[in-house]
Protein backbone atom coordinates (compact mmCIF):
# COMPACT_ATOMS: atom_id res chain seq x y z
CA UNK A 1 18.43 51.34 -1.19
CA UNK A 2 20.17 49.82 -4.64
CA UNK A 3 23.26 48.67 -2.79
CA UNK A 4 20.99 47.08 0.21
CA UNK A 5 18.88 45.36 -2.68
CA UNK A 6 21.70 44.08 -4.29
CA UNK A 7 23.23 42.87 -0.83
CA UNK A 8 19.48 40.51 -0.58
CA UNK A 9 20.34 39.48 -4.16
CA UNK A 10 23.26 38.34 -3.63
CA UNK A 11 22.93 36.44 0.47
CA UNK A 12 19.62 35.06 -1.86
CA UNK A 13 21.98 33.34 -3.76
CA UNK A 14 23.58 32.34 -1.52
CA UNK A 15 21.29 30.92 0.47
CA UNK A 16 19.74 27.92 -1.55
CA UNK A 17 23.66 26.25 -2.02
CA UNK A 18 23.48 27.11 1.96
CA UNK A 19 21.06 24.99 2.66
CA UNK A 20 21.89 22.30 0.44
CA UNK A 21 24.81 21.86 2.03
CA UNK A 22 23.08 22.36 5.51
CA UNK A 23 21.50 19.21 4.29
CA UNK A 24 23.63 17.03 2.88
CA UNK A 25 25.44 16.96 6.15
CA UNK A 26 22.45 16.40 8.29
CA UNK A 27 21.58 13.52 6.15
CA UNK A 28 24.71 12.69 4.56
CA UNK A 29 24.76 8.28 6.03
CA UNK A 30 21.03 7.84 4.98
CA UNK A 31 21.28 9.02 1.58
CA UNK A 32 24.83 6.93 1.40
CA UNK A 33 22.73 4.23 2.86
CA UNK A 34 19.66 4.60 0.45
CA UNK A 35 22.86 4.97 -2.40
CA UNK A 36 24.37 1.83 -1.43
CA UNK A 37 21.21 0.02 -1.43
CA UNK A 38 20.15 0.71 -4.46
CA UNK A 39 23.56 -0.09 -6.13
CA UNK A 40 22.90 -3.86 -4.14
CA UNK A 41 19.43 -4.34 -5.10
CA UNK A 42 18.35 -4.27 -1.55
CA UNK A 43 15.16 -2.33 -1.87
CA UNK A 44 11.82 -4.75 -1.07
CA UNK A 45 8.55 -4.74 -1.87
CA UNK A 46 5.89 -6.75 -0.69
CA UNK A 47 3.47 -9.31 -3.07
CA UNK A 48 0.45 -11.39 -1.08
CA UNK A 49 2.46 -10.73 2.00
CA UNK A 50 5.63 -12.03 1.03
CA UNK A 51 8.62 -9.57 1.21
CA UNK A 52 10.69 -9.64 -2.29
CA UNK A 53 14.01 -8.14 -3.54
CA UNK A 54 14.13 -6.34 -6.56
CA UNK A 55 15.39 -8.90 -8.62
CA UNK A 56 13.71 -11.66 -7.23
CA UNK A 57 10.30 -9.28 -8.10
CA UNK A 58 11.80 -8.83 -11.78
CA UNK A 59 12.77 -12.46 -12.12
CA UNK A 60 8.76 -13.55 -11.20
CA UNK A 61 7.84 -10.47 -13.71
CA UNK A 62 9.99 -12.07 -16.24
CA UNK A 63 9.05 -15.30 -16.33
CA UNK A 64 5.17 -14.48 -16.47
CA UNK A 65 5.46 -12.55 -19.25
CA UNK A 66 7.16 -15.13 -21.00
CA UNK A 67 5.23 -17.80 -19.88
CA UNK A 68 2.27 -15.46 -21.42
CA UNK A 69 3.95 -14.65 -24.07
CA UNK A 70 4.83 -18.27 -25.57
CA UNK A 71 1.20 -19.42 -24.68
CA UNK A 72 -0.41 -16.11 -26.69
CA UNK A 73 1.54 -17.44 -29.45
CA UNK A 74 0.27 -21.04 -29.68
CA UNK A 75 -3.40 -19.43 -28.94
CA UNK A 76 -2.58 -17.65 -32.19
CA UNK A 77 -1.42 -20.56 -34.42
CA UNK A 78 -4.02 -22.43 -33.46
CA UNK A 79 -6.67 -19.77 -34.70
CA UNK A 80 -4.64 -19.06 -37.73
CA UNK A 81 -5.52 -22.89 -38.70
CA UNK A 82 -8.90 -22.69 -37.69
CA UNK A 83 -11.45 -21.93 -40.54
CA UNK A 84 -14.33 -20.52 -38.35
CA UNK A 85 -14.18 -19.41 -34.61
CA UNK A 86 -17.46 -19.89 -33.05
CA UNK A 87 -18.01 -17.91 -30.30
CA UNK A 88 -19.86 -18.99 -26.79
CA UNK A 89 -23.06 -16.39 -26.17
CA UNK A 90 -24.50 -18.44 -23.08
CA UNK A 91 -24.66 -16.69 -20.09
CA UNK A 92 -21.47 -17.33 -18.04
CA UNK A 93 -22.39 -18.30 -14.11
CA UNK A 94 -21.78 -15.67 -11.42
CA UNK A 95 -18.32 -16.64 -9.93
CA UNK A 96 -17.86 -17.06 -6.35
CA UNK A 97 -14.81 -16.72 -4.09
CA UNK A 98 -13.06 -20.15 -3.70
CA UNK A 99 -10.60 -21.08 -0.97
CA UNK A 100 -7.62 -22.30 -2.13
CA UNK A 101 -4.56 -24.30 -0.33
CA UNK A 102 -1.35 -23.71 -1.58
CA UNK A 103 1.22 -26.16 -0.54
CA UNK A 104 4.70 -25.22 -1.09
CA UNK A 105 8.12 -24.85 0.69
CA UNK A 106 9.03 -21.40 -0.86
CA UNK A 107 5.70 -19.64 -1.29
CA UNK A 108 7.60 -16.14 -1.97
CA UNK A 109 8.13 -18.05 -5.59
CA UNK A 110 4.43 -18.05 -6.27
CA UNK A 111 4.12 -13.94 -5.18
CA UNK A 112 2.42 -12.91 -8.54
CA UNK A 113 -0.24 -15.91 -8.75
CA UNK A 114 -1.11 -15.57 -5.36
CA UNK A 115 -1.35 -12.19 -5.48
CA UNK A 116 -3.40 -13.03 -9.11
CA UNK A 117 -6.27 -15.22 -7.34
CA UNK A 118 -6.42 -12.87 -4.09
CA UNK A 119 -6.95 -9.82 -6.80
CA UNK A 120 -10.21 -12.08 -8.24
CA UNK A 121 -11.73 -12.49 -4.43
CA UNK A 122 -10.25 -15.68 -3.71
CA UNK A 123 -8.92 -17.27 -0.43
CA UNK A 124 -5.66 -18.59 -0.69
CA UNK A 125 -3.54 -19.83 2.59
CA UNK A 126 -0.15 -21.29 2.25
CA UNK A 127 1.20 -24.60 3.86
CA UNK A 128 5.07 -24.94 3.78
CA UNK A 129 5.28 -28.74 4.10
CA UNK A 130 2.97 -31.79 3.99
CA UNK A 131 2.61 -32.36 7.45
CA UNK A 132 0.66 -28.83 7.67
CA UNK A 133 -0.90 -29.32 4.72
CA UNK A 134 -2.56 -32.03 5.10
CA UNK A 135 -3.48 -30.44 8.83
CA UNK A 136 -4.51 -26.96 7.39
CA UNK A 137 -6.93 -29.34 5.16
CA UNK A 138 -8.59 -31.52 7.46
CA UNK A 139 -9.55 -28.34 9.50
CA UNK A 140 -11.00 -26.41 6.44
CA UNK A 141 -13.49 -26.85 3.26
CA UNK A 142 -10.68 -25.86 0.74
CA UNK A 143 -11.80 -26.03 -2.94
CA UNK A 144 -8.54 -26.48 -4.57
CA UNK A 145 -5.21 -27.60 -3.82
CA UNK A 146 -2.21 -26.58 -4.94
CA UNK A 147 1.26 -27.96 -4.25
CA UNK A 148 5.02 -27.93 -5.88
CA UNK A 149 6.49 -31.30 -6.17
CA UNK A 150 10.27 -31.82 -4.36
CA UNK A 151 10.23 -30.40 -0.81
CA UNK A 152 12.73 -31.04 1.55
CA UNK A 153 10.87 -33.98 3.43
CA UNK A 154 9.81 -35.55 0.07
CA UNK A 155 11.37 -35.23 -3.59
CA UNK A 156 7.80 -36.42 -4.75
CA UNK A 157 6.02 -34.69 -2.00
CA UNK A 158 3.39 -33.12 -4.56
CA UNK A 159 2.30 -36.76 -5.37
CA UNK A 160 2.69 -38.34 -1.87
CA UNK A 161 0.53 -35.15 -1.01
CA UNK A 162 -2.02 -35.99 -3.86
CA UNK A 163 -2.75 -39.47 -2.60
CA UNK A 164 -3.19 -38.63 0.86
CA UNK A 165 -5.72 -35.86 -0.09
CA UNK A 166 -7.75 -38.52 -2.07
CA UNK A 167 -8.11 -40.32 0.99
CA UNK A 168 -9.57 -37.56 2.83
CA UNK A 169 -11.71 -36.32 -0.11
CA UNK A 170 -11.01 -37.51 -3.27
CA UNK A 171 -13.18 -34.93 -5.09
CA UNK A 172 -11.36 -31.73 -4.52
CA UNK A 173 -9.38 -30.50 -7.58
CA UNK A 174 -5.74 -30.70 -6.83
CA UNK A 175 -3.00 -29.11 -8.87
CA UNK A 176 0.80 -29.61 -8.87
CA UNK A 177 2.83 -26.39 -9.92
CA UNK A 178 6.58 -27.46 -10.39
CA UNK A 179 9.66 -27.04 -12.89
CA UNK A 180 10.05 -27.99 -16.24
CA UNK A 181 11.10 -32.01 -15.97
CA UNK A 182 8.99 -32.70 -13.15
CA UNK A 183 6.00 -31.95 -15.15
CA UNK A 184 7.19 -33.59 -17.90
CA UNK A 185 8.54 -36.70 -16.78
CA UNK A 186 6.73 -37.41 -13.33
CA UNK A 187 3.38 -36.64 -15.13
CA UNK A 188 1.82 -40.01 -15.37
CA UNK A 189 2.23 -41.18 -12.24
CA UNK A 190 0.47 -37.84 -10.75
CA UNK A 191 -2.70 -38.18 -12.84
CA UNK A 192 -2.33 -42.04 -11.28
CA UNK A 193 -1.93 -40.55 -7.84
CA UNK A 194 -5.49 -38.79 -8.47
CA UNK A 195 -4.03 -34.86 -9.70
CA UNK A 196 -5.95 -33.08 -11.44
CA UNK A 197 -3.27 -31.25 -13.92
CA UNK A 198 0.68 -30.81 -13.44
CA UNK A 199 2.13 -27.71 -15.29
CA UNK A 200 5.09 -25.65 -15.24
CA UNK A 201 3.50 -22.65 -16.20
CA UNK A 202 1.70 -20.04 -14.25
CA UNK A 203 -0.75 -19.18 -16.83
CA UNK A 204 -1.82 -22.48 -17.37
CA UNK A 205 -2.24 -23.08 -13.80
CA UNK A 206 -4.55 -20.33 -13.31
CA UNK A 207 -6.67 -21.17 -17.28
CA UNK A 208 -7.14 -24.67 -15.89
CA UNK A 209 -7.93 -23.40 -11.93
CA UNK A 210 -12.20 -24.59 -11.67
CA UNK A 211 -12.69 -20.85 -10.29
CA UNK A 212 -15.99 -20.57 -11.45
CA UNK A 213 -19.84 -21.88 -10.04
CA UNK A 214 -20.53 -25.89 -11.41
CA UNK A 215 -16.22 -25.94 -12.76
């Protein structure tokens, strides 16, 4: 009975290395396949339906948290110089869900805001060039507009998009989201071409958004 216990023992130990290597074969291309995709970055997730790469997720993540991070710290000089902070107590209206049309050529770019204003109950639907846009808004009581400014079609599509929507209805907030020299040096002439703010940061985009009731 010892020597047939010790004969288990040892076809027990045996046996996990076994089927290991049972394994390993059996599956041996889609772990080198999940191997080799993780080396290239290939894995995807998905944000407000758009399918993203690791590092194009990571480069979105990055640049919010910066963008965040540089606006916490002017929110903080500015209180450091103020004296006294008075604080609002009025009731604060109920908000409601707002549709929202965001025009833009590359909408996987805008994942995380998207994703952002879907999380607070909003309605956002994307438009990839004017021509739809302006479509998608004739059809539909938006109450905002978003668009980025150089599209294929238009290197001041944003504006060109701005004045036709004041034509239509000139009292719908509309906001251009773009890169850094747009918004600094094509800013006049969009507040002359009726927008409502041009920024190149998300969290600005979504503090000045009118998301709530009578904004």
């Amino acid at each position: 009975m010892e020597s047939l216990s010790k004969l288990i023992t040892a076809l027990s130990s045996l046996a996990w290395p076994a089927i290991f290597g049972f394994f390993l074969y059996k599956f041996h291309k889609p772990i080198k396949t999940l191997i080799e995709s993780a080396r290239g970055r290939k894995f995807t997730i998905k944000v407000a339906g758009n399918e993203l790469t690791m590092e194009e997720a990571s480069e979105q993540q990055r640049k919010i948290v910066n963008d965040v991070q540089s606006r916490l710290a002017a929110i903080e000089k500015h209180l450091e110089r103020k004296e006294e902070i008075s604080l609002n107590t009025e009731a604060q209206p109920v908000a409601r869900s707002k549709r929202i049309l965001w025009v833009d050529d590359t909408p996987k770019n805008n994942s995380y805001l998207v994703a952002s204003l879907q999380e607070m109950g909003h309605i956002v639907d994307i438009a990839l060039d004017t021509e739809e846009g302006i479509r998608k808004f004739e059809e539909s009581p938006y109450d905002i507009v978003i668009s980025d400014m150089d599209r294929p079609e238009d290197k001041k599509a944003g504006i060109t998009l701005a004045r036709t929507i004041q034509t239509i209805r000139s009292d719908v907030p509309y906001f251009i989201f773009c890169g850094g020299w747009a918004a600094k040096n094509l800013r006049e002439e969009s507040l002359s071409a009726g927008v409502t703010e041009i920024t190149s940061s998300g969290t600005t985009l979504l503090s000045r958004l009118p998301l709530e009731n009578g904004s």
